[in-house]
Protein backbone atom coordinates (compact mmCIF):
# COMPACT_ATOMS: atom_id res chain seq x y z
CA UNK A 1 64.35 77.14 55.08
CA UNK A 2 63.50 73.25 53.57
CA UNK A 3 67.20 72.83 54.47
CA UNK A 4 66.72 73.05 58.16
CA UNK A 5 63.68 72.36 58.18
CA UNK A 6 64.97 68.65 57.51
CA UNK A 7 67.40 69.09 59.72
CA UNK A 8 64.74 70.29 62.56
CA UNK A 9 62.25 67.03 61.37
CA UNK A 10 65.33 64.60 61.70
CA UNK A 11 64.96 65.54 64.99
CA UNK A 12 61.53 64.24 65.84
CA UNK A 13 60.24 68.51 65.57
CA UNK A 14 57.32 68.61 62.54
CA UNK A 15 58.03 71.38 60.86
CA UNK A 16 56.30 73.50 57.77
CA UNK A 17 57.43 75.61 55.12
CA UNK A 18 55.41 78.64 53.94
CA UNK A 19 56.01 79.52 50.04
CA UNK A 20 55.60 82.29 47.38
CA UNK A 21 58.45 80.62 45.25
CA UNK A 22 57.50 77.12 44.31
CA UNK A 23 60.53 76.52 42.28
CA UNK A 24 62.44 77.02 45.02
CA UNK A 25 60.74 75.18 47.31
CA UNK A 26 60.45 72.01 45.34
CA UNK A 27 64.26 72.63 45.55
CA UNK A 28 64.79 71.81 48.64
CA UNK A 29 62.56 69.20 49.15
CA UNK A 30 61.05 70.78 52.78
CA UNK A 31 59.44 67.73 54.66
CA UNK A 32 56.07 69.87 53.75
CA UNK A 33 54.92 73.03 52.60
CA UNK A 34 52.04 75.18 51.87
CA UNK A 35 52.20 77.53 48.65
CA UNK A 36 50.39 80.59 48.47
CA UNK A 37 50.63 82.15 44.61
CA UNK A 38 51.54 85.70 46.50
CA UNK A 39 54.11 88.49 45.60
CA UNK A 40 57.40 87.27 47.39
CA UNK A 41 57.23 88.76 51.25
CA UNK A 42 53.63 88.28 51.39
CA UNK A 43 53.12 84.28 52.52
CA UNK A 44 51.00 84.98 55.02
CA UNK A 45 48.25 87.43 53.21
CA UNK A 46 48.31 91.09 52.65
CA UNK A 47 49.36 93.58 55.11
CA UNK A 48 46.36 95.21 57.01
CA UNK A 49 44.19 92.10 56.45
CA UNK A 50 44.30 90.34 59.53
CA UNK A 51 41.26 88.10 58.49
CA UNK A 52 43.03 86.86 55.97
CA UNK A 53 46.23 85.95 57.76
CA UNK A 54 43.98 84.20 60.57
CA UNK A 55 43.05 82.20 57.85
CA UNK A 56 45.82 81.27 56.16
CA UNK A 57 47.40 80.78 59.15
CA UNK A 58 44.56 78.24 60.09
CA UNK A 59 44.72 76.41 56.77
CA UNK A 60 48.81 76.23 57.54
CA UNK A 61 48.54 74.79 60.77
CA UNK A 62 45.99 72.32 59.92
CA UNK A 63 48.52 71.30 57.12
CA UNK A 64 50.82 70.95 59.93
CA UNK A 65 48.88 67.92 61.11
CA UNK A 66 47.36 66.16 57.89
CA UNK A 67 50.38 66.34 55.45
CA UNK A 68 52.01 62.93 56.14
CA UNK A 69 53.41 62.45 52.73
CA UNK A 70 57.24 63.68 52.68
CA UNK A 71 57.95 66.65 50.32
CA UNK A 72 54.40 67.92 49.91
CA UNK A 73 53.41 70.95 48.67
CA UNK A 74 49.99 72.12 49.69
CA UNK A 75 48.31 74.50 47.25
CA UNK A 76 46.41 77.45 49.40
CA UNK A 77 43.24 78.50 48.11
CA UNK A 78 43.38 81.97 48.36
CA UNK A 79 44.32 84.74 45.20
CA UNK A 80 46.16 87.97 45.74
CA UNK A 81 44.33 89.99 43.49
CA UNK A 82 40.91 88.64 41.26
CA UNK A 83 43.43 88.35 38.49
CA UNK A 84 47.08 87.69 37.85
CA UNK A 85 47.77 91.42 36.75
CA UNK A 86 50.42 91.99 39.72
CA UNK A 87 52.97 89.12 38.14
CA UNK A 88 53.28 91.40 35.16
CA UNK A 89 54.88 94.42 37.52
CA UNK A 90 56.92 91.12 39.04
CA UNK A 91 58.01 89.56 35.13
CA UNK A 92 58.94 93.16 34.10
CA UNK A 93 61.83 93.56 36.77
CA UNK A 94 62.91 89.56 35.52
CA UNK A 95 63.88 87.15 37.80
CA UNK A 96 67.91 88.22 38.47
CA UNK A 97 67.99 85.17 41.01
CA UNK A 98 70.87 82.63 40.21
CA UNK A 99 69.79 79.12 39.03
CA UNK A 100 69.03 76.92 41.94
CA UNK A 101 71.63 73.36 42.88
CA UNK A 102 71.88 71.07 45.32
CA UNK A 103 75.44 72.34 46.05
CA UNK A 104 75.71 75.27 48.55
CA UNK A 105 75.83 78.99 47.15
CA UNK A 106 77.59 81.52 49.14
CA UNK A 107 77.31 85.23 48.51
CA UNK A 108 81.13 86.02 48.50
CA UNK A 109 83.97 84.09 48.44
CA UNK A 110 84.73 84.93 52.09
CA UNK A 111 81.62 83.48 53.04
CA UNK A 112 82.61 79.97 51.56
CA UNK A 113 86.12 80.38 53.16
CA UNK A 114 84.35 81.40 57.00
CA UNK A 115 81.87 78.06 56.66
CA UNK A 116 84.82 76.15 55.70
CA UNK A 117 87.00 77.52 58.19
CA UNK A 118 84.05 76.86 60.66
CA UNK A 119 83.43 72.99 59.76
CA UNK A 120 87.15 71.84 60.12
CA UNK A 121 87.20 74.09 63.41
CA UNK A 122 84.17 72.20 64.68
CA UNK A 123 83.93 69.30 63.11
CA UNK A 124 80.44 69.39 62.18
CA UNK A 125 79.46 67.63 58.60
CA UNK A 126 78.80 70.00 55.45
CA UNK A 127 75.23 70.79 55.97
CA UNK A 128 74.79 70.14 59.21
CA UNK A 129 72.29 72.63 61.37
CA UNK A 130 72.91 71.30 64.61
CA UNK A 131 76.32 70.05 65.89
CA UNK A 132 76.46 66.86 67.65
CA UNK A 133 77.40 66.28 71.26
CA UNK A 134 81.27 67.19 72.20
CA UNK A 135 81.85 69.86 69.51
CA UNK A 136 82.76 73.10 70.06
CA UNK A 137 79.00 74.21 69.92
CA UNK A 138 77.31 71.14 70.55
CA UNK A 139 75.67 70.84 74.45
């Protein structure tokens, strides 16, 4: 999502990232951020705890307006549990991700031949989110 949220920001949009996975997010250098130390899926508080989502949510948006430095990540105060006991059931699985690059990752090899195949139909630039005027999908 710090991919296009870039692109979105380039555009004069402010955008912000919400994280469980700071490694990741560094990554991709999102204009800004906010990190929650959460169980992946859960970046917005636990499920049936909509006091807690109001205020993360709060804390995000006001984020949205006082993060002016590019590429910062700012740390949420809240805890998922009183101690770090659930990252134990999280370490056990290991992490079976693949290493993180700046180059782009596709799934299958058919899904690097379809982008490809899309960018010389198009004409849009590798990475780009949204096409510029007179392409095929460009308004």
């Amino acid at each position: 999502m710090g991919l296009i949220a870039r692109e979105i920001e380039a555009r004069g949009i402010p955008t912000l990232c919400f994280s469980s996975a700071r490694s990741i997010t560094e990554a991709v250098h999102p204009p800004r951020a906010v990190f929650l130390d959460f169980p992946l899926g859960h970046t917005t508080g636990k499920a049936g705890d909509p006091s807690l989502q109001r205020d993360i949510m709060l804390a995000a948006l006001e984020a949205l307006t006082t993060i002016d430095t590019p590429g910062t990540i700012l740390d949420l105060p809240w805890r998922w549990d009183e101690d770090d006991a659930w990252k134990k059931d999280a370490e056990n699985e290991g992490d079976l991700r693949s290493e993180r690059t700046d180059e782009p990752q596709y799934q299958h090899e058919s899904d690097r031949i379809a982008a490809q195949a899309m960018l010389e139909r198009e004409g849009c630039a590798v990475g780009c989110v949204f096409p510029e005027a007179g392409t095929a999908r460009g308004t």
